[in-house]
N, C-alpha and C. Protein backbone atom coordinates (compact mmCIF):
# COMPACT_ATOMS: atom_id res chain seq x y z
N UNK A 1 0.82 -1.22 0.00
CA UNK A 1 0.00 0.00 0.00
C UNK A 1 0.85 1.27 0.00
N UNK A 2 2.10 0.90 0.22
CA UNK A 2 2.95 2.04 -0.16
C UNK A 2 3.50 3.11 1.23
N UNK A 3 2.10 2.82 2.43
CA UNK A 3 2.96 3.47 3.58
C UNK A 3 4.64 2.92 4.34
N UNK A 4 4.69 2.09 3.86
CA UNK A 4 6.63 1.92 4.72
C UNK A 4 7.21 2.67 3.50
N UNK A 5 7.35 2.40 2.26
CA UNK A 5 8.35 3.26 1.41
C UNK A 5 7.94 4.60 1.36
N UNK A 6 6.80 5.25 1.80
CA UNK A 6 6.94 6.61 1.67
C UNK A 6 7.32 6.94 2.79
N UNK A 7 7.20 6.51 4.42
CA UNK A 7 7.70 6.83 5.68
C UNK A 7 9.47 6.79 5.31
N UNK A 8 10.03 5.42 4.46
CA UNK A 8 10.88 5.61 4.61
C UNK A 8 11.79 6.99 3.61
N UNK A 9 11.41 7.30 2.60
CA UNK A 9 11.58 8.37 1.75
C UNK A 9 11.55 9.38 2.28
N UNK A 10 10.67 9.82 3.39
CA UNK A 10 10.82 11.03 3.90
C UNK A 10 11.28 11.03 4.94
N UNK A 11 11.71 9.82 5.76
CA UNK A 11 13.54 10.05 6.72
C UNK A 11 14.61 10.07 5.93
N UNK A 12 14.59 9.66 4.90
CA UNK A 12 15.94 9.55 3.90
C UNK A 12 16.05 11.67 3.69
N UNK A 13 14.92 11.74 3.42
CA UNK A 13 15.02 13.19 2.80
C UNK A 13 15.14 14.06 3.78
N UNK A 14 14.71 13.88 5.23
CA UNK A 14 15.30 14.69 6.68
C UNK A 14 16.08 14.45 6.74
N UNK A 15 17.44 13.24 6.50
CA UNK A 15 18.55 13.00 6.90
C UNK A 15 19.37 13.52 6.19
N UNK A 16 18.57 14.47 4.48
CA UNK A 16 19.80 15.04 3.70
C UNK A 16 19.70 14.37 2.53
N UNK A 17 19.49 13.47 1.98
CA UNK A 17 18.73 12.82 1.09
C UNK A 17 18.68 13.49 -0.34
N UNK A 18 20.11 13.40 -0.67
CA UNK A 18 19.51 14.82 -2.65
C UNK A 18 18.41 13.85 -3.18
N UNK A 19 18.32 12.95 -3.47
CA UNK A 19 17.40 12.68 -4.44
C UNK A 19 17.43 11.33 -3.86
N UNK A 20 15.84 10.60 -4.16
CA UNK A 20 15.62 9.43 -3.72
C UNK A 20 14.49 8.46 -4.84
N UNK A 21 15.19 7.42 -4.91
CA UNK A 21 14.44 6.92 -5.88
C UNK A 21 14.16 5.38 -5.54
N UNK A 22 13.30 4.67 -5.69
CA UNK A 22 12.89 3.36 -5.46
C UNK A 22 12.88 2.76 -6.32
N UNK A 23 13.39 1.48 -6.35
CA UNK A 23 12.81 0.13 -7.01
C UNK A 23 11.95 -1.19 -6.91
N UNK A 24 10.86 -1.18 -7.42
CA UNK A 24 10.92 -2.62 -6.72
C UNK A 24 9.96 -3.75 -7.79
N UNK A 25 9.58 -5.02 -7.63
CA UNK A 25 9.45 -5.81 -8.83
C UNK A 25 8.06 -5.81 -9.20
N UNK A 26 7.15 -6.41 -8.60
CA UNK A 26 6.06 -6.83 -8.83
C UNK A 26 4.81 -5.34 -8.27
N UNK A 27 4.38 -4.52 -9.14
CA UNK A 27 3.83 -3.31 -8.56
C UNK A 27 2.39 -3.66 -8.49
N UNK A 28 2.05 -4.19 -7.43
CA UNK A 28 0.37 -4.18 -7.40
C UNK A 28 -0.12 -3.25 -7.09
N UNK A 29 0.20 -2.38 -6.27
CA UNK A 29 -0.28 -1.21 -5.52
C UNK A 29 -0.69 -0.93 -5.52
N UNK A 30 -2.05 -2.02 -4.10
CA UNK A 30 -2.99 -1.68 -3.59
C UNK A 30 -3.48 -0.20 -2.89
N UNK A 31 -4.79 -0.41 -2.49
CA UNK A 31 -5.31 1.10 -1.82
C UNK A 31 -5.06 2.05 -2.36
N UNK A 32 -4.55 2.92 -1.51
CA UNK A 32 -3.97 4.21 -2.03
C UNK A 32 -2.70 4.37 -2.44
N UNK A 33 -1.98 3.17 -2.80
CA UNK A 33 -0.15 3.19 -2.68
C UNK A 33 -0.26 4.24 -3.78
N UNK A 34 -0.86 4.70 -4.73
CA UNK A 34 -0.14 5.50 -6.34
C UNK A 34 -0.47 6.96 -5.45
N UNK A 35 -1.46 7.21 -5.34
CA UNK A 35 -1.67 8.26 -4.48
C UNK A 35 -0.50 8.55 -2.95
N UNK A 36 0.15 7.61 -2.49
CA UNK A 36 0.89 8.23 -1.36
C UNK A 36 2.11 8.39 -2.19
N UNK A 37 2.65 7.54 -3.21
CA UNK A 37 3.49 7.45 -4.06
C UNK A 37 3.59 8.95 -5.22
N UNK A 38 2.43 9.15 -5.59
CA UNK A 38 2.62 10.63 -5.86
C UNK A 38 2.96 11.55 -5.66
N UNK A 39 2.27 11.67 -3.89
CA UNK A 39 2.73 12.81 -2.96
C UNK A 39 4.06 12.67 -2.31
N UNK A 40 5.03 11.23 -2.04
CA UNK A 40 6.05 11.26 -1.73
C UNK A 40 7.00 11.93 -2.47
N UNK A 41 8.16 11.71 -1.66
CA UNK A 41 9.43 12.08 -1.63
C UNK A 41 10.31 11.93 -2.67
N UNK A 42 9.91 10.33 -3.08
CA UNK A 42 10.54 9.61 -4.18
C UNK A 42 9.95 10.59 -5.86
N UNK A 43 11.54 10.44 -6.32
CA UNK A 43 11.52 11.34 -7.84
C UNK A 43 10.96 10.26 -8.95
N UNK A 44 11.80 9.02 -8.40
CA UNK A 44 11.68 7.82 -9.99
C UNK A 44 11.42 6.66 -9.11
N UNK A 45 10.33 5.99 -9.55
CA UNK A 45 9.95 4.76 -9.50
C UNK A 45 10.19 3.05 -10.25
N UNK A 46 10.89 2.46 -10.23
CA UNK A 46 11.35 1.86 -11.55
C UNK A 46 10.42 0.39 -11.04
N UNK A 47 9.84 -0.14 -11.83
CA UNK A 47 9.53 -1.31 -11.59
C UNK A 47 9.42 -2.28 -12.74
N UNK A 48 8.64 -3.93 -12.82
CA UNK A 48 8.98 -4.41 -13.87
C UNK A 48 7.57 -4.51 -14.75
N UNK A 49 7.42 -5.15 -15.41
CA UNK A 49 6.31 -5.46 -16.01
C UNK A 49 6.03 -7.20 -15.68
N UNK A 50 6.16 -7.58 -14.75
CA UNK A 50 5.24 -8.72 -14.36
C UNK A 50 4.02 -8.44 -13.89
N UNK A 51 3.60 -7.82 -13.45
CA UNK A 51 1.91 -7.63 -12.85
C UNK A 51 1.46 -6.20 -14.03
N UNK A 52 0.87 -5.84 -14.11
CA UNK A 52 0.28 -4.77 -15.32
C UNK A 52 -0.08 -3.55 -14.18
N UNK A 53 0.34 -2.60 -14.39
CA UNK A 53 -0.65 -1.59 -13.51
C UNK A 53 -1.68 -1.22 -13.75
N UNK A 54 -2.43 -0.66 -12.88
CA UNK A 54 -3.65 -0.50 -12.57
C UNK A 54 -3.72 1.23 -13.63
N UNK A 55 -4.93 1.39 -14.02
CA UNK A 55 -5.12 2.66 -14.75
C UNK A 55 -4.68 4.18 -13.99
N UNK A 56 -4.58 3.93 -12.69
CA UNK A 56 -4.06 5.32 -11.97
C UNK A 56 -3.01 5.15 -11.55
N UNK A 57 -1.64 3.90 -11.91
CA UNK A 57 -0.94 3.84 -11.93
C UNK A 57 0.10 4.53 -12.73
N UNK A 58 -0.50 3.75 -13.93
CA UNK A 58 -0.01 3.76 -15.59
C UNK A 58 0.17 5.19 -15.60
N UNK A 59 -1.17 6.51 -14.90
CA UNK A 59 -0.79 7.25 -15.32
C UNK A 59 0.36 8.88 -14.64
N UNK A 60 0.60 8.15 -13.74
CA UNK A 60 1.73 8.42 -12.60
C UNK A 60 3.27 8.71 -13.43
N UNK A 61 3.40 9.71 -13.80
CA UNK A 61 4.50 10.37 -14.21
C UNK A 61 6.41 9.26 -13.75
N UNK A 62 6.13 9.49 -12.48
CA UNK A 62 7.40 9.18 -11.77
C UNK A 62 7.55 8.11 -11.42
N UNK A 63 6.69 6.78 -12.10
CA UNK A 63 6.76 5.12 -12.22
C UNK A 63 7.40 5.24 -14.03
N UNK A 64 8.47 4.39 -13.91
CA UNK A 64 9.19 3.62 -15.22
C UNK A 64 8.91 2.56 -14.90
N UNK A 65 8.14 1.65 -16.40
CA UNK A 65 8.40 -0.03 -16.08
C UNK A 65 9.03 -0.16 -17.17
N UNK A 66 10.20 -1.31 -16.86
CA UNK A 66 11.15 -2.08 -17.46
C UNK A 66 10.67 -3.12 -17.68
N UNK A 67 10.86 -4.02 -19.04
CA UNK A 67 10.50 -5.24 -18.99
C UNK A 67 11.04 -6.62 -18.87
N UNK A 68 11.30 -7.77 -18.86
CA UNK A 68 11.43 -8.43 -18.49
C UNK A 68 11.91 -9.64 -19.23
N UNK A 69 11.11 -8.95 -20.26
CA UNK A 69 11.25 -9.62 -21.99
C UNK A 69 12.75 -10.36 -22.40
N UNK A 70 13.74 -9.83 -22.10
CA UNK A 70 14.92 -9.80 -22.32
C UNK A 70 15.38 -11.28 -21.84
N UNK A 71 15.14 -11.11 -20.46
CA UNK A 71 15.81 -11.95 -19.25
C UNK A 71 15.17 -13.44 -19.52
N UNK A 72 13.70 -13.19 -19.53
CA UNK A 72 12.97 -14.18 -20.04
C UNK A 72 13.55 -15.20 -21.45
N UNK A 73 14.34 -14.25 -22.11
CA UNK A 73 14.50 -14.89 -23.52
C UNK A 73 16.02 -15.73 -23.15
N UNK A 74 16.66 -14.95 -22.51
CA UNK A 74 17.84 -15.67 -21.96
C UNK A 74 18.05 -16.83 -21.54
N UNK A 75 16.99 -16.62 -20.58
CA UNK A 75 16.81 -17.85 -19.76
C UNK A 75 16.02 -18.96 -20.27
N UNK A 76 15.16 -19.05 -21.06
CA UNK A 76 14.82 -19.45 -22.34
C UNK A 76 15.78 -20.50 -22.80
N UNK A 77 16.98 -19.31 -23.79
CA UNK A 77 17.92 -19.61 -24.68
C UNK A 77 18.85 -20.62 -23.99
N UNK A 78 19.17 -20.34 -22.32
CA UNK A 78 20.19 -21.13 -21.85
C UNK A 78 19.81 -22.57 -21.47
N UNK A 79 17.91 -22.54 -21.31
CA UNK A 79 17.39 -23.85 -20.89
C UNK A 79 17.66 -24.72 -22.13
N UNK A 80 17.36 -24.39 -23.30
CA UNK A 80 17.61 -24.98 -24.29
C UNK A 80 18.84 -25.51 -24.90
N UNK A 81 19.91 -24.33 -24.15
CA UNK A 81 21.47 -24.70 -25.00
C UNK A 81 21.87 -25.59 -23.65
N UNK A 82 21.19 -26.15 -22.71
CA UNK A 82 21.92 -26.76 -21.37
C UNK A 82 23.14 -26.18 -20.90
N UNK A 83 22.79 -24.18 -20.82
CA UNK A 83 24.14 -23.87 -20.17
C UNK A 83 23.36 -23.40 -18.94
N UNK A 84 23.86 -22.50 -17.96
CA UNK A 84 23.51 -21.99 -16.67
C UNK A 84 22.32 -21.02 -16.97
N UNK A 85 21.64 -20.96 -16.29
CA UNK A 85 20.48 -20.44 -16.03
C UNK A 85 20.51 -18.91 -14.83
N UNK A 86 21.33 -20.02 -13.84
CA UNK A 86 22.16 -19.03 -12.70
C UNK A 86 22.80 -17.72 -13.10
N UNK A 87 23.69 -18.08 -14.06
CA UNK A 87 24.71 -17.33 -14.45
C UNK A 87 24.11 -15.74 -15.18
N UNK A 88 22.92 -15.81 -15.81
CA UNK A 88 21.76 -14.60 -15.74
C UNK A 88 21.58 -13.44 -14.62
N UNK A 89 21.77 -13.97 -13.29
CA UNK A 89 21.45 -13.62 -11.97
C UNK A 89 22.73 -13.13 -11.36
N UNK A 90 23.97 -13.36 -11.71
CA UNK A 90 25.17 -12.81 -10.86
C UNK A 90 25.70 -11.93 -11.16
């Protein structure tokens, strides 16, 4: 719902904080999270495209989604060539 990362964004930004930005994977963000996420602290939001956002998400300026597409194909490519799968991840 987005209240711990905005509590924590705005001790980061009392402590001096130039710029603060979050990441994180799967964005469901329930309740009001886009709405506290708006009004926070945080400049850039980066998340992925496994879950789809919600329409008052999508239209939230300071969320980037990255996709996933890539990693997926990799890992894909390496199941098939029987090399590491792991080796994607380090």
């Amino acid at each position: 719902t987005g209240g711990s990362l905005t509590k924590v964004a705005r001790a980061l930004k009392n402590a001096g904080a130039a710029r603060i930005d979050a990441c994180f994977t799967h964005p469901v963000l329930s309740g009001r999270a886009v709405e506290k996420l708006d009004q926070s602290e945080i400049e850039e939001i980066i998340v992925t495209n496994t879950v789809p956002l919600n329409d008052h998400a999508s239209e939230l300026k300071k969320i980037k989604v990255l996709s996933i597409a890539p990693l997926l194909a990799k890992a894909i490519k390496s199941i098939h060539e029987e090399t590491s799968v792991s080796s994607l991840f380090v």
